[in-house]
C-alpha atoms as a PDB file:
ATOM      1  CA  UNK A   1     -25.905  10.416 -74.293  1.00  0.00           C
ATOM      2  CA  UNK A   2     -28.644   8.433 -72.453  1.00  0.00           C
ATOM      3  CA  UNK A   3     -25.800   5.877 -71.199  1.00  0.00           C
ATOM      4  CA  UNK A   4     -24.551   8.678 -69.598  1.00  0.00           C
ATOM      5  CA  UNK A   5     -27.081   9.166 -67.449  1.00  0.00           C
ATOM      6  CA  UNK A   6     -27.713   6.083 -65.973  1.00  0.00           C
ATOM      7  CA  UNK A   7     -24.082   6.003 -65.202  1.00  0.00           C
ATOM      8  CA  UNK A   8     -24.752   9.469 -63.466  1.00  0.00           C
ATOM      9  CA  UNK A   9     -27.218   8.226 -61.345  1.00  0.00           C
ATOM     10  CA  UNK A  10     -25.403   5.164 -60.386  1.00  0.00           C
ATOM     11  CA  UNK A  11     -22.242   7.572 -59.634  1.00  0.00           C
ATOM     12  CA  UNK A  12     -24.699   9.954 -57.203  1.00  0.00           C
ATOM     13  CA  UNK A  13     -25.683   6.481 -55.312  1.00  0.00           C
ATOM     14  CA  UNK A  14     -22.363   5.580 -54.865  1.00  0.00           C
ATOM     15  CA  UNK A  15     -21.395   9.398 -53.387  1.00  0.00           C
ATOM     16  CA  UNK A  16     -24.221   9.682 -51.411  1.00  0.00           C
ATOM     17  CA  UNK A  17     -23.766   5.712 -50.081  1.00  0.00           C
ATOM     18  CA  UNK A  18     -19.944   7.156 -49.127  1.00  0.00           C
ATOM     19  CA  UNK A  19     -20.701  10.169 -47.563  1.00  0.00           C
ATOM     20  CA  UNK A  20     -23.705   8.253 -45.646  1.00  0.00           C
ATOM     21  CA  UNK A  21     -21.270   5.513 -44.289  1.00  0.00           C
ATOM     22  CA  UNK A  22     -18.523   8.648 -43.200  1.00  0.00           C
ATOM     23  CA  UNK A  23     -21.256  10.485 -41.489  1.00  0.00           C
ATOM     24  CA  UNK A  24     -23.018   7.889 -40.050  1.00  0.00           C
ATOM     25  CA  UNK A  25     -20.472   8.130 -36.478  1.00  0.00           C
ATOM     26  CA  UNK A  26     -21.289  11.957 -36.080  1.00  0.00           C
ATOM     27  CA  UNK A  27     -25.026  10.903 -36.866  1.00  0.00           C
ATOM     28  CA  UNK A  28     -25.161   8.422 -34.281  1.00  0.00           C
ATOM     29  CA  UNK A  29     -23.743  10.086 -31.769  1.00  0.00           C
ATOM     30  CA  UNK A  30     -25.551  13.032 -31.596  1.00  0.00           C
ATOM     31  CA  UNK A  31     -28.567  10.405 -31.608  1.00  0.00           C
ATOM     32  CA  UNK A  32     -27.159   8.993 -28.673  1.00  0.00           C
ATOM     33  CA  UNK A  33     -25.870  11.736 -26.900  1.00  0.00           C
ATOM     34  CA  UNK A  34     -29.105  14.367 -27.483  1.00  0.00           C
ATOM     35  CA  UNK A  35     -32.117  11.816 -28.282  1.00  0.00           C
ATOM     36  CA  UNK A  36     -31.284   8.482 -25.671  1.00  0.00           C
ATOM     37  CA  UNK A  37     -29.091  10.821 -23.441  1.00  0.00           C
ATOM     38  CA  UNK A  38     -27.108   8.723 -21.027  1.00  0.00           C
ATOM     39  CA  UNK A  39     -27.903   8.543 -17.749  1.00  0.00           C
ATOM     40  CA  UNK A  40     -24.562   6.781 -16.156  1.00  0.00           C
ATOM     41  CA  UNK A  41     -22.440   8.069 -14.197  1.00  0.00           C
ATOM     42  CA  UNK A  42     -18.323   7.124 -13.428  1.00  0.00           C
ATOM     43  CA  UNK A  43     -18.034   8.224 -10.118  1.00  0.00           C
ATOM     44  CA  UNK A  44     -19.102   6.039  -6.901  1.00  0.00           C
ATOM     45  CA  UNK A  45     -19.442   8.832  -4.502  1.00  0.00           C
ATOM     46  CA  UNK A  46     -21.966  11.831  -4.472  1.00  0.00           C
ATOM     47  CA  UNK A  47     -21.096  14.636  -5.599  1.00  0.00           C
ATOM     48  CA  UNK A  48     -22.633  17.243  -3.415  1.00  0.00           C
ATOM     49  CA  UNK A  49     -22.819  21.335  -4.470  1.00  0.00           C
ATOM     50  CA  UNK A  50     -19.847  22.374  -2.689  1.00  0.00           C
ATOM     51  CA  UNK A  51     -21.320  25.990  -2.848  1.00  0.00           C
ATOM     52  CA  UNK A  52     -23.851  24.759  -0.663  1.00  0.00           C
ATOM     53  CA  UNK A  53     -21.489  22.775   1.759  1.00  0.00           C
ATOM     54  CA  UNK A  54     -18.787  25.530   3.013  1.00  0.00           C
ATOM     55  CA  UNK A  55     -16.613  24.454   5.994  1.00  0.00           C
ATOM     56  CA  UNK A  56     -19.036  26.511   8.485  1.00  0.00           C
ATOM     57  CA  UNK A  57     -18.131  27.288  12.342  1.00  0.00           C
ATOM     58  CA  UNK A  58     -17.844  24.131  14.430  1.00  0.00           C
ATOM     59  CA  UNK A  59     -16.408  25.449  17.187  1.00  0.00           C
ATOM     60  CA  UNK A  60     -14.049  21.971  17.123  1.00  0.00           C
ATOM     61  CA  UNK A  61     -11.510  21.658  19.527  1.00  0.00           C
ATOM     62  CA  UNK A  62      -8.504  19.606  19.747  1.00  0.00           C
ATOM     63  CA  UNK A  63      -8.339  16.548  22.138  1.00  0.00           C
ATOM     64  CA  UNK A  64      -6.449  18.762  24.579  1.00  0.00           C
ATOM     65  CA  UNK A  65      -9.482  21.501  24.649  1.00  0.00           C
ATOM     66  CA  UNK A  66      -7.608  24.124  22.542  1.00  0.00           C
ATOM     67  CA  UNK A  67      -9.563  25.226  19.879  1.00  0.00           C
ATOM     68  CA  UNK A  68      -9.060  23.526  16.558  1.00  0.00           C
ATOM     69  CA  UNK A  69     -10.568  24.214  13.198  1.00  0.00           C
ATOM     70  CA  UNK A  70     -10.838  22.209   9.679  1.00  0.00           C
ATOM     71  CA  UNK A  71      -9.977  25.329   7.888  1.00  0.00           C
ATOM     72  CA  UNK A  72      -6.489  24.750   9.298  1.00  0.00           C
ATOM     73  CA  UNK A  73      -5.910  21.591   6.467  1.00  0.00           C
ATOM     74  CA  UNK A  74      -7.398  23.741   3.547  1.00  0.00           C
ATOM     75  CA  UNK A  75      -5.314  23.078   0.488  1.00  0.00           C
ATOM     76  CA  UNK A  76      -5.750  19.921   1.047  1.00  0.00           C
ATOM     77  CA  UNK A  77      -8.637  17.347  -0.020  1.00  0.00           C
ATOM     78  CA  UNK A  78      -9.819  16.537   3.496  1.00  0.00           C
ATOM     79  CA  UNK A  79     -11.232  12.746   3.857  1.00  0.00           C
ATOM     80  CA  UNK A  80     -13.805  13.149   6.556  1.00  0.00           C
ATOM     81  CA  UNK A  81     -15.011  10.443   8.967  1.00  0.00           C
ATOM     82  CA  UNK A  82     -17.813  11.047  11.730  1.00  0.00           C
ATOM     83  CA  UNK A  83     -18.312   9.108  15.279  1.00  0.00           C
ATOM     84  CA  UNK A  84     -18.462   9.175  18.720  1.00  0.00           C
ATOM     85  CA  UNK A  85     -15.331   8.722  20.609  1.00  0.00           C
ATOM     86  CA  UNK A  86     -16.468   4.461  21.789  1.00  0.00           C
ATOM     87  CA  UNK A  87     -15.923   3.872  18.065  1.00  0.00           C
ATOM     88  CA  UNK A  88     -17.097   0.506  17.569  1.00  0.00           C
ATOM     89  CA  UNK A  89     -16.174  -2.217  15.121  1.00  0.00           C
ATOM     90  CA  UNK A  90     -17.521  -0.729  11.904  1.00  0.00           C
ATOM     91  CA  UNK A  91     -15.982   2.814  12.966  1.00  0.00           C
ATOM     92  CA  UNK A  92     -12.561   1.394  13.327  1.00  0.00           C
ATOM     93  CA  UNK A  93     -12.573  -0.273  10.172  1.00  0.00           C
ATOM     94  CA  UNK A  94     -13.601   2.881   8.471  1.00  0.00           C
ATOM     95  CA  UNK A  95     -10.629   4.653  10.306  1.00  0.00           C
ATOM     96  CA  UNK A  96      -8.052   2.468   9.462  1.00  0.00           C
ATOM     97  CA  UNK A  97      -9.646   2.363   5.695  1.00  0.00           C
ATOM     98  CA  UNK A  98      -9.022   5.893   5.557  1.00  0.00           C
ATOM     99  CA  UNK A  99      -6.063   5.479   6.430  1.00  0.00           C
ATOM    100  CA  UNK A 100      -5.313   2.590   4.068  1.00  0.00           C
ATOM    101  CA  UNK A 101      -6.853   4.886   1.036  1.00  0.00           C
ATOM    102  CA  UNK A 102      -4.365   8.140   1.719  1.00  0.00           C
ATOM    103  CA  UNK A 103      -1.408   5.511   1.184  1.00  0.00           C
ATOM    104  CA  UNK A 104      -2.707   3.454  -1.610  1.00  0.00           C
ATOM    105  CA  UNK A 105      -2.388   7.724  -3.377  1.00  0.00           C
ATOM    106  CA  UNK A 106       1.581   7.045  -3.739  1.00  0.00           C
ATOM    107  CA  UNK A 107       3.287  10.763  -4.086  1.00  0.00           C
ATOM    108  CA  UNK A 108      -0.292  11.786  -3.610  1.00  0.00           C
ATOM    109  CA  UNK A 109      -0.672  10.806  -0.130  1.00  0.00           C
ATOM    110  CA  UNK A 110       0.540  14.397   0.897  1.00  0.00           C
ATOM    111  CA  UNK A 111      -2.233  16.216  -0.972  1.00  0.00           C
ATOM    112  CA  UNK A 112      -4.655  14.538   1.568  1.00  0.00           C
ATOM    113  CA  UNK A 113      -5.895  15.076   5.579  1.00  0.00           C
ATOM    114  CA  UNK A 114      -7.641  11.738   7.580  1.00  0.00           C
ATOM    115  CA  UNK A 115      -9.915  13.751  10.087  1.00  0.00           C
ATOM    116  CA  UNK A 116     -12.452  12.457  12.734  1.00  0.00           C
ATOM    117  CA  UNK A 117     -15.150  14.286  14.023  1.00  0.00           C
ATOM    118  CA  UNK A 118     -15.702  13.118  17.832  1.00  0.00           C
ATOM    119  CA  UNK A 119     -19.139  13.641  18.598  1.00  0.00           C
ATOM    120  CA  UNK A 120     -18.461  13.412  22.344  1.00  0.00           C
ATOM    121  CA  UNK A 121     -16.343  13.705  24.924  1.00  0.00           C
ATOM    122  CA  UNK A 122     -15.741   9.834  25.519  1.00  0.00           C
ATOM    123  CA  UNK A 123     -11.705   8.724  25.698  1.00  0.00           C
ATOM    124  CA  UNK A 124     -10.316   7.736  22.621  1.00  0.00           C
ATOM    125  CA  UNK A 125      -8.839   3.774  22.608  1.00  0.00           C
ATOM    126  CA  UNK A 126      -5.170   4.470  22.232  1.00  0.00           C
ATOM    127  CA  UNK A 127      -4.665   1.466  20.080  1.00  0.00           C
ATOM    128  CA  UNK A 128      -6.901   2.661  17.661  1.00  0.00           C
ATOM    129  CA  UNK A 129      -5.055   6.166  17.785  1.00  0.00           C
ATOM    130  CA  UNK A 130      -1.712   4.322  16.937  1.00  0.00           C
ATOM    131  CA  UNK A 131      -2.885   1.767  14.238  1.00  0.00           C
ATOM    132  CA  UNK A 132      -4.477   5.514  12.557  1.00  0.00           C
ATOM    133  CA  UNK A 133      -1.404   7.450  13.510  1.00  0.00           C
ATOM    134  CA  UNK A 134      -1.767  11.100  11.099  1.00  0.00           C
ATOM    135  CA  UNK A 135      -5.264  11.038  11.769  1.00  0.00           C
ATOM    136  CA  UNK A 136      -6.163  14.869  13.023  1.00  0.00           C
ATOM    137  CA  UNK A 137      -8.805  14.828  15.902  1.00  0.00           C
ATOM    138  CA  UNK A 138     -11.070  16.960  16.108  1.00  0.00           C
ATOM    139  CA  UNK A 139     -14.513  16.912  18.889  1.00  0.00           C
ATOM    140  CA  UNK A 140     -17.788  18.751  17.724  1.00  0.00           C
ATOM    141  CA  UNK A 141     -21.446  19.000  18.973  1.00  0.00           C
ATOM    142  CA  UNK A 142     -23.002  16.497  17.151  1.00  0.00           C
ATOM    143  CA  UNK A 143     -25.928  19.129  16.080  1.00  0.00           C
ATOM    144  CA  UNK A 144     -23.523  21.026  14.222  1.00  0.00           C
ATOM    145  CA  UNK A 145     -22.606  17.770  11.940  1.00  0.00           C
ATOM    146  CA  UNK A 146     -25.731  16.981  11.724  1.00  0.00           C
ATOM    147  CA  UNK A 147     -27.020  20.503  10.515  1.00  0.00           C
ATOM    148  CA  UNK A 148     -23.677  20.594   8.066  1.00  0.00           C
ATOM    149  CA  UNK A 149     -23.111  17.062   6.706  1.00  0.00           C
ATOM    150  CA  UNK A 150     -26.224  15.730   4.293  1.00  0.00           C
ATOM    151  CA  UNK A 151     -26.766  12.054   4.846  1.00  0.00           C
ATOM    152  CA  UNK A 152     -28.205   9.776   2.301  1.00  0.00           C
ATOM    153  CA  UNK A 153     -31.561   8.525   3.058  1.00  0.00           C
ATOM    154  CA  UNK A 154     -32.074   6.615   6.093  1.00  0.00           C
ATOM    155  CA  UNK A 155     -28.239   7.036   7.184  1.00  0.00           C
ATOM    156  CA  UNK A 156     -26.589   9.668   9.441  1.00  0.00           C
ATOM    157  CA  UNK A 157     -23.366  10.844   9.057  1.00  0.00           C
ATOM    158  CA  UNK A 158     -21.568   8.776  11.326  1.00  0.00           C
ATOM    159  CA  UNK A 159     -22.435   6.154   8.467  1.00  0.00           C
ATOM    160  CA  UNK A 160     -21.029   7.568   5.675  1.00  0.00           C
ATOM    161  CA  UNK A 161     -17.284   8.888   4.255  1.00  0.00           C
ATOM    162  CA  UNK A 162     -17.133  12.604   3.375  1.00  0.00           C
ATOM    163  CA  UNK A 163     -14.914  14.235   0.865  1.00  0.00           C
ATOM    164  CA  UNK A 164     -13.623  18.199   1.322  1.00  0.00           C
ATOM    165  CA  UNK A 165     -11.936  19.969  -1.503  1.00  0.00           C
ATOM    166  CA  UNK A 166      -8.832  21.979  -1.231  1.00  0.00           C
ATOM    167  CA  UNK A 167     -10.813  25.326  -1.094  1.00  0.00           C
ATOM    168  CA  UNK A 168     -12.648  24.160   2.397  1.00  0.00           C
ATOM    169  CA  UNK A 169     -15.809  22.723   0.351  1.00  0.00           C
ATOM    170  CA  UNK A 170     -17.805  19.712   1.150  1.00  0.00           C
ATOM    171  CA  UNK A 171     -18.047  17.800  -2.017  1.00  0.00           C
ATOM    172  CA  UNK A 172     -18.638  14.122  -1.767  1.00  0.00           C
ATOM    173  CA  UNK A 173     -20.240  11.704   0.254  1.00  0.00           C
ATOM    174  CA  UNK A 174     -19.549   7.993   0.012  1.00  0.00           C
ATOM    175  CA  UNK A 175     -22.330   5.714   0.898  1.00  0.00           C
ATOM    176  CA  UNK A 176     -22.425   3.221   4.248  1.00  0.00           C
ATOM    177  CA  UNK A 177     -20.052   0.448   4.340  1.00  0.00           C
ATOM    178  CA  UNK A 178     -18.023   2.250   1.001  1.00  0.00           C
ATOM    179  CA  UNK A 179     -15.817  -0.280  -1.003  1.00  0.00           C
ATOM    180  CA  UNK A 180     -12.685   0.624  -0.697  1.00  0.00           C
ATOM    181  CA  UNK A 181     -11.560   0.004  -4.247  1.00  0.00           C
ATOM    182  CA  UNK A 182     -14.006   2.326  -5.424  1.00  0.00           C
ATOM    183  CA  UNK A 183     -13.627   5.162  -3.342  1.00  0.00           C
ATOM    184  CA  UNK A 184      -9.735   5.052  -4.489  1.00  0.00           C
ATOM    185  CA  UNK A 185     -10.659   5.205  -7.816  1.00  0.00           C
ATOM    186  CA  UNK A 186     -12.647   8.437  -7.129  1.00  0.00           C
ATOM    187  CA  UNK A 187      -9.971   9.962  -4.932  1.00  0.00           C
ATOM    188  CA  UNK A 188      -7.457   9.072  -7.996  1.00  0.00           C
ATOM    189  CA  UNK A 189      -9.454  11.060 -10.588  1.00  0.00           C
ATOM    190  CA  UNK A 190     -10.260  13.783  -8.695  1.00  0.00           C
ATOM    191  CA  UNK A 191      -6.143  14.178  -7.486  1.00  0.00           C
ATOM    192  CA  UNK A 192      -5.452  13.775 -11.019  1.00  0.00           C
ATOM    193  CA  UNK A 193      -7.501  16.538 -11.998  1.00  0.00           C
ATOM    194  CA  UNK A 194      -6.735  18.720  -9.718  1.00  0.00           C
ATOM    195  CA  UNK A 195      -3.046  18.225  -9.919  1.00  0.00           C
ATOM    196  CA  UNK A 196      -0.857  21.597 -10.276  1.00  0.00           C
ATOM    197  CA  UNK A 197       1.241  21.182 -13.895  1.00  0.00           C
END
């Protein structure tokens, strides 16, 4: 009878040792997700309330005067680029990025609208417009951007790559001089997700 009981106890350790090792994955991540709480994130861009961001009235017009409106691509994610019409060196690059991204999206490519904002009435280099050929343009008053578009700290938004949802929501901004890589990775996921069936 006492050998019993020693063998008991030594039985309990075991159990409890067991059931301490199983639980010991829950434990720890519950630790980590509620006690440390992670602070990284996976995407590059910034997502931006797209309840706050609505496509409002531009007033945009087409390059032949007509009137022209960025509610006309909804259903599509709209990539969104910002500059003057004498788009310099860093603008064209960012242009032809664009344009680089929508293809590097396969079968995707459809799903997505290149638009510039030209922030003036200057002429358009018509080299430019054929190395970007797809690419809807569309002038604005530069106030209007400016009052619409959020720019990071320190930037505008002729700096910066902006993102519009299918719905006609503003809903990511990419940062000044965005690697391309990365914003294709964000573009991926959030085509992915969205994808119909």
């Amino acid at each position: 009878m006492e050998q019993t009981k020693p063998n008991q106890r030594n039985g309990r350790r075991k159990m409890l040792a067991v059931l301490l090792i199983c639980a010991s994955p829950l434990i720890f991540s519950y630790l980590t997700y509620y006690v440390i709480k992670p602070t990284g994130r996976t995407n590059y861009g910034v997502l931006i309330d797209p309840r706050q961001h609505p496509i409002p009235a531009l007033g945009t017009v087409g390059l032949d005067g007509k009137p022209a409106s960025l509610d006309a691509y909804k259903g599509k994610w709209i990539m969104l680029q910002v500059a003057p019409g004498d788009c310099q060196q860093a603008c064209k690059d960012q242009l032809v990025a664009l344009r680089q991204l929508r293809l590097m999206q396969g079968k995707d490519m459809e799903r997505i609208e290149r638009v510039w904002l030209i922030t003036d009435d200057a002429p358009l280099d018509t080299m430019l417009m054929r190395v970007i050929d797809g690419t809807r343009f569309l002038r604005v008053k530069p106030e209007l951007v400016k009052a619409w578009l959020p720019a990071e700290p320190g930037g505008s938004a002729d700096d910066q790559l902006y993102l519009i949802d299918p719905l006609g929501n503003l809903m990511m901004r990419f940062p000044k001089n965005a690697d391309p890589a990365k914003v294709k990775k964000d573009l991926g996921k959030l085509l992915k997700a969205s994808a119909i069936g």
